[in-house]
Protein backbone atom coordinates (compact mmCIF):
# COMPACT_ATOMS: atom_id res chain seq x y z
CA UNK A 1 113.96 -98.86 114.44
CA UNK A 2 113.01 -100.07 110.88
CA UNK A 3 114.07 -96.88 109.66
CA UNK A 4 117.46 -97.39 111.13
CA UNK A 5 117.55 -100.90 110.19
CA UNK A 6 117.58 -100.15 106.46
CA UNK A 7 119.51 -96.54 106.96
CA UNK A 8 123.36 -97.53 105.06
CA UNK A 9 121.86 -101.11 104.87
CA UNK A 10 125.70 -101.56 102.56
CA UNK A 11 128.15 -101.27 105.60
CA UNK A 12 128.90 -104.43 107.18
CA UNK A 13 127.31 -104.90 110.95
CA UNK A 14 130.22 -104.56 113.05
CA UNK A 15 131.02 -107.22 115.26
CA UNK A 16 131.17 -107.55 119.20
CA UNK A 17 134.66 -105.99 119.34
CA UNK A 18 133.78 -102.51 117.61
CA UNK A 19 130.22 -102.44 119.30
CA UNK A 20 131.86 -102.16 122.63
CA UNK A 21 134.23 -99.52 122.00
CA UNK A 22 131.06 -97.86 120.82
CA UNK A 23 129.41 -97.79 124.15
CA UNK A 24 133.02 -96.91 125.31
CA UNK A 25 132.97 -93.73 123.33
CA UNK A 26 128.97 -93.24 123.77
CA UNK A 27 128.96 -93.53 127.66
CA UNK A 28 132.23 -91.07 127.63
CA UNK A 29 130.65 -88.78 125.40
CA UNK A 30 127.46 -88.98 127.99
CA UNK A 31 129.87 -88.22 131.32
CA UNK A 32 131.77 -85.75 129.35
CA UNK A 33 134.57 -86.91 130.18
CA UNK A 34 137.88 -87.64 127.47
CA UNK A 35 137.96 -90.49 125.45
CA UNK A 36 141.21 -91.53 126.61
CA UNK A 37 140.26 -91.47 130.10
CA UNK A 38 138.23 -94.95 130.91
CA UNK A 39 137.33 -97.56 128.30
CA UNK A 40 135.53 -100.09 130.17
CA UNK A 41 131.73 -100.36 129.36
CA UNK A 42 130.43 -99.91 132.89
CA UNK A 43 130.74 -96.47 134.93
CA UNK A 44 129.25 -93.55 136.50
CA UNK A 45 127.41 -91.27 134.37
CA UNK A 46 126.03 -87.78 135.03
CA UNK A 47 122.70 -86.92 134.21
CA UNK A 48 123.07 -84.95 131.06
CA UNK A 49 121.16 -81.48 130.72
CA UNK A 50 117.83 -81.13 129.28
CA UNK A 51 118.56 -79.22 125.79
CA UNK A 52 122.17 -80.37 125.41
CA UNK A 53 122.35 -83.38 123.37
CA UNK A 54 124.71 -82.63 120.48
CA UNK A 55 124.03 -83.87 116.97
CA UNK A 56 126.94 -86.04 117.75
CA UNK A 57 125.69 -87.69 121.47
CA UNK A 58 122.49 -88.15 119.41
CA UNK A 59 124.11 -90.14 116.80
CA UNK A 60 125.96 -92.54 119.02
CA UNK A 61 122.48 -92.99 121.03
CA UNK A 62 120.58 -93.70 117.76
CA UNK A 63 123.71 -96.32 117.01
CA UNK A 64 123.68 -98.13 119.92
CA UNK A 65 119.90 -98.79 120.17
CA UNK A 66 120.72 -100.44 117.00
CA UNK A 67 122.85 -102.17 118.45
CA UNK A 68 120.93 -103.39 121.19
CA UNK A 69 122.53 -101.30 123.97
CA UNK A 70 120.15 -100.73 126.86
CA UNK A 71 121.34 -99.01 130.05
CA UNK A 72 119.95 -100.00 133.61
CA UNK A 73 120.34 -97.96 136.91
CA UNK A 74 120.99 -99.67 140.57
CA UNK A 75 120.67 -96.94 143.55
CA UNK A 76 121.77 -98.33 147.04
CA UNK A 77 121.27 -96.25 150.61
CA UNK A 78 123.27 -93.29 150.22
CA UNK A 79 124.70 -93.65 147.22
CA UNK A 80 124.30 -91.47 143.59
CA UNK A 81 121.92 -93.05 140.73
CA UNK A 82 124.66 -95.36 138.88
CA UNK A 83 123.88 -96.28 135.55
CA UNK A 84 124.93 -99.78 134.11
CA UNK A 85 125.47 -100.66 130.26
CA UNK A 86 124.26 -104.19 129.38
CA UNK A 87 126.20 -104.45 126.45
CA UNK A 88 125.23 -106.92 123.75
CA UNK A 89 125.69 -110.68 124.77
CA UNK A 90 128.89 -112.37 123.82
CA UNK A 91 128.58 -115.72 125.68
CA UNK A 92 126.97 -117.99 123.12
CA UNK A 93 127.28 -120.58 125.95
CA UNK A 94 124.80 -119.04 128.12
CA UNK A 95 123.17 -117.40 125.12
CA UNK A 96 121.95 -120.98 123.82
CA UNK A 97 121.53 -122.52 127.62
CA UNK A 98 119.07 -119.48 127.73
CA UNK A 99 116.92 -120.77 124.31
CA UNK A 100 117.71 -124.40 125.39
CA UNK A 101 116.01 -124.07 128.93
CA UNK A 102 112.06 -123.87 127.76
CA UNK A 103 112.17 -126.97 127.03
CA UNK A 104 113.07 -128.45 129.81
CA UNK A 105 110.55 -129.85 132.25
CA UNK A 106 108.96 -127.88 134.97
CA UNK A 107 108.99 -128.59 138.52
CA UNK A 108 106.27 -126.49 140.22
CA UNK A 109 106.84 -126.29 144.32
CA UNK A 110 104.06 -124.68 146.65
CA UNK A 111 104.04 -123.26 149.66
CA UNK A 112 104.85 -125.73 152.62
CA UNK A 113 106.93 -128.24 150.30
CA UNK A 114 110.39 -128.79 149.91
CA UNK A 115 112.97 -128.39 147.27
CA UNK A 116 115.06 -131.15 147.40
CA UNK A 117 118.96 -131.02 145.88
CA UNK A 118 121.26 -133.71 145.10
CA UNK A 119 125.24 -132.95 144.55
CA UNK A 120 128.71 -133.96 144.64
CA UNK A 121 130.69 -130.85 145.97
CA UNK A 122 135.24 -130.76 146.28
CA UNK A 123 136.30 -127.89 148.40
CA UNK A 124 140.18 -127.19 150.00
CA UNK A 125 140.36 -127.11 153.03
CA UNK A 126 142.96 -125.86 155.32
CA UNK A 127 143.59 -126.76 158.96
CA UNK A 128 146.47 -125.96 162.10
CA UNK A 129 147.24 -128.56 164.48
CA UNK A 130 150.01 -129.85 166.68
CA UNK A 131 151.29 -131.64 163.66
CA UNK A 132 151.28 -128.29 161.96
CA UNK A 133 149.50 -126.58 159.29
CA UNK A 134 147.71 -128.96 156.38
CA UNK A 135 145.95 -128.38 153.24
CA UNK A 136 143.71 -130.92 151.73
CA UNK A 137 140.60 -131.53 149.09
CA UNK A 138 137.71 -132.39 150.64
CA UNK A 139 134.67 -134.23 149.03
CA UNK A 140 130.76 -135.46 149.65
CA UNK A 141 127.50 -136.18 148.20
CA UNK A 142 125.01 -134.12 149.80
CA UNK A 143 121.35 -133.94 150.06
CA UNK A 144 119.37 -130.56 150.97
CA UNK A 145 116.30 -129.98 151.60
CA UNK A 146 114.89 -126.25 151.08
CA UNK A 147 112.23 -124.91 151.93
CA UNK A 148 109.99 -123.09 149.23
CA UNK A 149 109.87 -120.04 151.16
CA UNK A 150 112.03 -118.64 153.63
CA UNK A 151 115.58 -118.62 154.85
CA UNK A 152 118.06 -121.24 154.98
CA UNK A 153 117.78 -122.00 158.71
CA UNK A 154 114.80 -123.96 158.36
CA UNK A 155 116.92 -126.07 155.45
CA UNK A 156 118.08 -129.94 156.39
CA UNK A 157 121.05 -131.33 155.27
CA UNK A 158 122.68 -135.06 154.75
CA UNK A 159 126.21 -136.17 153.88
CA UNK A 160 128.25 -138.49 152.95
CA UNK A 161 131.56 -137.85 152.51
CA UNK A 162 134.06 -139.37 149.97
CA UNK A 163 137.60 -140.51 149.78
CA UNK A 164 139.59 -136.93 149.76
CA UNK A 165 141.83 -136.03 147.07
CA UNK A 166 145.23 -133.90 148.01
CA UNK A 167 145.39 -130.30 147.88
CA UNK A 168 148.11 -129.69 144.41
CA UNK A 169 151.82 -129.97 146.18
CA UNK A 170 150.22 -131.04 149.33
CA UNK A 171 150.02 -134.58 150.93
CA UNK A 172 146.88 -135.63 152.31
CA UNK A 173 146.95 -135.16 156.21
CA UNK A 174 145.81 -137.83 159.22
CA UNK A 175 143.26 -135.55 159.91
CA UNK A 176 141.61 -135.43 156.57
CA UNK A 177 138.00 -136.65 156.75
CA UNK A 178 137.73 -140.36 154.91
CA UNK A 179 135.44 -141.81 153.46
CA UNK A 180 131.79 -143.09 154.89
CA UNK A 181 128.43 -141.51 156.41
CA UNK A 182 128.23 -138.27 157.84
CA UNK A 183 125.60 -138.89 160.05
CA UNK A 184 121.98 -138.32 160.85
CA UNK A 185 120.09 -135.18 159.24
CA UNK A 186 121.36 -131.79 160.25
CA UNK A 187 120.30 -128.01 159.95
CA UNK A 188 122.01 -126.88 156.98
CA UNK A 189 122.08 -123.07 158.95
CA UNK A 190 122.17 -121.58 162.44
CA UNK A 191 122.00 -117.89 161.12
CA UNK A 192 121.38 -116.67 157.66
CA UNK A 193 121.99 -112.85 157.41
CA UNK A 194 121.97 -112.74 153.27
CA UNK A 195 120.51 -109.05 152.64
CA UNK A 196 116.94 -109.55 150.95
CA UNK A 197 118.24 -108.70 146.93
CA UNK A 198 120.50 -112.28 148.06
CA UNK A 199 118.25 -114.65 148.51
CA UNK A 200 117.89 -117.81 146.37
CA UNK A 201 114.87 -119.36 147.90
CA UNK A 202 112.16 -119.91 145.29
CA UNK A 203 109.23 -117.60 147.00
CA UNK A 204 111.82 -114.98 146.28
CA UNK A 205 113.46 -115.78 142.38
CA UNK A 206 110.18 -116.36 141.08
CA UNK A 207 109.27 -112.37 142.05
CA UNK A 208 112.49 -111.71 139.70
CA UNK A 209 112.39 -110.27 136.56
CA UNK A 210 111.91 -112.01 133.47
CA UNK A 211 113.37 -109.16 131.30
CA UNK A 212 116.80 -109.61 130.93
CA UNK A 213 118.07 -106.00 131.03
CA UNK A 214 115.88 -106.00 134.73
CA UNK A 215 117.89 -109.22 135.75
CA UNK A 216 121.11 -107.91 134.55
CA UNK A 217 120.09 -104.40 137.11
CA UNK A 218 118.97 -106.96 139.85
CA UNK A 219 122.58 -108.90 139.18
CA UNK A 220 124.02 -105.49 139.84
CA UNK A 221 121.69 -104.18 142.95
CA UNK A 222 123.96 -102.11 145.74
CA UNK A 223 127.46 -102.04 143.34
CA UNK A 224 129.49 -99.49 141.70
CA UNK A 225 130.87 -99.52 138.44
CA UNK A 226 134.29 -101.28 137.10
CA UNK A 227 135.58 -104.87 137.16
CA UNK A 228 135.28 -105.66 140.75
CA UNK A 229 131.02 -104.58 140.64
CA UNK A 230 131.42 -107.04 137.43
CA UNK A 231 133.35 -110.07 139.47
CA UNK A 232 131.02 -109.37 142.06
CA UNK A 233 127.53 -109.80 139.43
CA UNK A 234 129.75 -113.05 138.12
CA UNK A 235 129.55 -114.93 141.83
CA UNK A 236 125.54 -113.86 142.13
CA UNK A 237 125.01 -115.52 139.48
CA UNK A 238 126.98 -118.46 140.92
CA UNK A 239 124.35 -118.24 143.97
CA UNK A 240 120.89 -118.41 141.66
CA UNK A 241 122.34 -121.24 140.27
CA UNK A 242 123.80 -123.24 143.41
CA UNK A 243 121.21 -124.94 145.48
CA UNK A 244 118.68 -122.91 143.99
CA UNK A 245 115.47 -123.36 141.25
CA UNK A 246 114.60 -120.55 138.95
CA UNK A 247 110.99 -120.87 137.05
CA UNK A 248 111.85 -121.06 133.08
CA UNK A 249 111.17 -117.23 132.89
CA UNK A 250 113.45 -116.36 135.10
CA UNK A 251 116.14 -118.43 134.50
CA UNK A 252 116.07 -117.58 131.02
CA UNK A 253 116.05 -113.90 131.64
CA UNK A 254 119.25 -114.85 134.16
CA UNK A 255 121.50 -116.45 131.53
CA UNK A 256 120.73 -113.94 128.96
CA UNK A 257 121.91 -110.79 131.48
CA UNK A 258 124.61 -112.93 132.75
CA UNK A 259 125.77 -113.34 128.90
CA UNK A 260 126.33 -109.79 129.23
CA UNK A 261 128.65 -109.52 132.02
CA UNK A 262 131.82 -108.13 130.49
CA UNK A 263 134.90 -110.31 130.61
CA UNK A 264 132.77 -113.35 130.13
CA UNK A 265 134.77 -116.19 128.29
CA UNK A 266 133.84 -119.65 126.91
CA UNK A 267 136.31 -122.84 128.23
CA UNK A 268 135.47 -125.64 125.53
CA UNK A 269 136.07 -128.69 127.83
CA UNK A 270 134.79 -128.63 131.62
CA UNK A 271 134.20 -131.37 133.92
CA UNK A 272 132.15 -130.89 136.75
CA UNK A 273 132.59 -132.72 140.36
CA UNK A 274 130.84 -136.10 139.09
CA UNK A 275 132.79 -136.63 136.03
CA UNK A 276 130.15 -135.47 133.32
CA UNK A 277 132.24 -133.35 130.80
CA UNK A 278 130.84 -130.35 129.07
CA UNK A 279 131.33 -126.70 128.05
CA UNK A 280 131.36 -123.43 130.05
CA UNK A 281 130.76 -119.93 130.26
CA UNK A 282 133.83 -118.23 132.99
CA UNK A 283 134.99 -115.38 134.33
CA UNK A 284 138.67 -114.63 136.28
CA UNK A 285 137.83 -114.09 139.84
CA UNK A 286 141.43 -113.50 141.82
CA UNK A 287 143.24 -115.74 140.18
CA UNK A 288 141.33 -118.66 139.77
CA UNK A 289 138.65 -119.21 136.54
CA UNK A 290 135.00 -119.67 137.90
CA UNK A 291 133.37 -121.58 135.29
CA UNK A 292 129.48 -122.51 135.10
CA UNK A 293 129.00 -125.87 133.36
CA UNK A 294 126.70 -126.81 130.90
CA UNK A 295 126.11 -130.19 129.05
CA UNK A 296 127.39 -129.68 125.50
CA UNK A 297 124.35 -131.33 124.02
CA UNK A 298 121.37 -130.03 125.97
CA UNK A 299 122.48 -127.13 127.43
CA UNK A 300 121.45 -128.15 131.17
CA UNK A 301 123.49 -126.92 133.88
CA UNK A 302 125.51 -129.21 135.36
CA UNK A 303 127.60 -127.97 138.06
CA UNK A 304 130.64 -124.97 138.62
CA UNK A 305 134.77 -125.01 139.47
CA UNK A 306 137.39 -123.10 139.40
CA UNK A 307 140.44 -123.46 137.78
CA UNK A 308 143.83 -121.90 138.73
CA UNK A 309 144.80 -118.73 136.24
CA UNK A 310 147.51 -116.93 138.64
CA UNK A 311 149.61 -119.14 140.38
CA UNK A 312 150.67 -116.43 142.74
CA UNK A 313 147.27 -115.34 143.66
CA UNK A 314 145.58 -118.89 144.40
CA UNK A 315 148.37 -120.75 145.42
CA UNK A 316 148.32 -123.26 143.81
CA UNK A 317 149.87 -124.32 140.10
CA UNK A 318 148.15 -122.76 137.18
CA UNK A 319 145.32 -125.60 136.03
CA UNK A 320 144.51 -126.42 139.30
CA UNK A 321 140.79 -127.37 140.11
CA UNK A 322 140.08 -126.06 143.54
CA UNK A 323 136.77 -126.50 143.92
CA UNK A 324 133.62 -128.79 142.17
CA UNK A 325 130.42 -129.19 142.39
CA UNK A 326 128.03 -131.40 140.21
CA UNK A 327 124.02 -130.68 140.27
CA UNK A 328 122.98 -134.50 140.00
CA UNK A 329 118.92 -134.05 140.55
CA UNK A 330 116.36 -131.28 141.78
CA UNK A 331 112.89 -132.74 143.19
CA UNK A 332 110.16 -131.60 145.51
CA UNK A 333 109.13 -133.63 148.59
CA UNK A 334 106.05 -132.32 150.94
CA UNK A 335 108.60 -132.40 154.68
CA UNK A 336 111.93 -132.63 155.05
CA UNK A 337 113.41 -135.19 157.43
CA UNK A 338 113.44 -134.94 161.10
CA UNK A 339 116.64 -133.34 162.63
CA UNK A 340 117.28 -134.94 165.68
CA UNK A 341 117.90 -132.99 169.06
């Protein structure tokens, strides 16, 4: 690596741009397939033959491990080896939440306790009665209570909901939940059928890896190649952050592999669901912008939305913010309160 380091030392490094139509042309090159034919930096790759590396395969390999290139592999039931390319980050957003977040303080659950999360959480919701159909924003502070190991069934919940905001070219209907107590505690599940590479509980993230290039395979566990395996990575990392408590190692090693998600953008001015404004890293996901929030000073995370890109698609006017949620404080308590009958 030194050798190659120093090797033309006088040519500019190349920036993010030219490195990824690099690992266009050096994954192509792998697949034999043309150049012309796909360009994105994630697909299906056939084993190459033992003896066959040309001089010029062996180049491109030698320039993308200078470049930082590593390549992953996710194998589902039934399905052929496919190999991912983590290509080299280009989110500094997540790049400097991921330096940022050893320094934060470290809450340290055991088995038995509780993880206890506080939001504020806008979601549409849509409705049919006899006065017809209705659209509407609904919001609430909630409370959960999770336990440190084990499915969401055995979660409690309490909310209280808040004054609803209308749904954008929509008034707000009679039958719009207003403002006021929800209520005793609930269960926060009946069922929950996540498969097992799903789950957020903290028994299970703390097992993940701590390497980003392993996180960035575990982010793509059971999907194919293109943009939609690459939307779908995008919303699991949405679900290790929401409701959910990484140790530092592992939440570290998830912001730098979800850095390297292609297609990930920076939005300089957020706002999460309580107000605090800050700056995020976001992907299009069918026509809205899922953003993840971050405090512009600290890096903490601070909530998600999404934002309307494609009118059309989300119906709703481009700018819209469909849905919010705010992370206000994470705690541990020993028992969760008693759900009545």
């Amino acid at each position: 690596m030194t050798v190659l380091e120093r090797f033309r030392a006088e040519v500019p490094r190349p920036g993010v741009d030219e490195l990824r139509a690099e690992e266009a042309r050096l994954m192509a090159a792998i697949a034999g397939a043309d150049a012309g034919v796909e360009s994105a930096p994630v697909r299906r790759v056939r084993p190459a033959r033992r003896g066959r590396l040309t001089i010029g395969v062996a180049g491109g390999l030698a320039a993308a491990a200078a470049a930082g290139v590593v390549v992953v592999t996710a194998r589902g039931p039934e399905r052929d080896a496919v190999t991912h390319v983590m290509p080299v980050a280009a989110s500094r957003v997540l790049t400097r939440a991921a330096d940022a977040s050893t320094g934060f303080p470290e809450l340290d659950p055991k088995a038995g306790q509780f993880l206890v999360f506080e939001s504020q959480t806008m979601d549409p919701v849509e409705s049919n009665s006899a006065q017809g159909h209705a659209r509407y924003l609904a919001r609430s502070v909630r409370k959960v209570w999770l336990p440190v190991e084990g499915d969401s069934t055995r979660g409690v919940v309490e909310v209280r909901m808040l004054a609803p905001r209308p749904y954008p070219g929509w008034p707000i209907p009679a039958s719009a939940g207003r403002a006021g107590p929800g209520g005793g505690p609930e269960r926060l599940a009946d069922f929950d059928d996540r498969a097992e590479f799903l789950r957020n509980d903290f028994a299970y993230v703390s097992r993940l890896p701590t390497e980003p290039r392993k996180m960035y395979e575990h982010l793509y566990t059971r999907l194919g190649t293109g943009a939609q395996a690459d939307v779908e990575a995008w919303m699991r990392v949405g679900g290790l952050l929401t409701e959910a408590y990484l140790p530092s190692a592992q939440r570290v090693a998830l912001y730098r592999a979800a850095a390297a998600i292609p297609g990930v953008t920076t939005v300089d001015e957020a706002v999460d669901a309580a107000g605090r404004a800050g700056i995020a890293a976001a992907k299009i996901v069918g026509g809205v912008r899922r953003e993840y929030i971050f405090d512009r000073r600290t890096y903490r995370y601070l909530g998600q939305r999404e934002v309307v890109t494609d009118a059309a698609l989300a119906g709703a006017p481009v700018g819209s913010v469909l849905t919010s949620t705010a992370q206000l404080k994470v705690s541990v308590a020993d028992r969760a309160p008693r759900v009545g009958s």
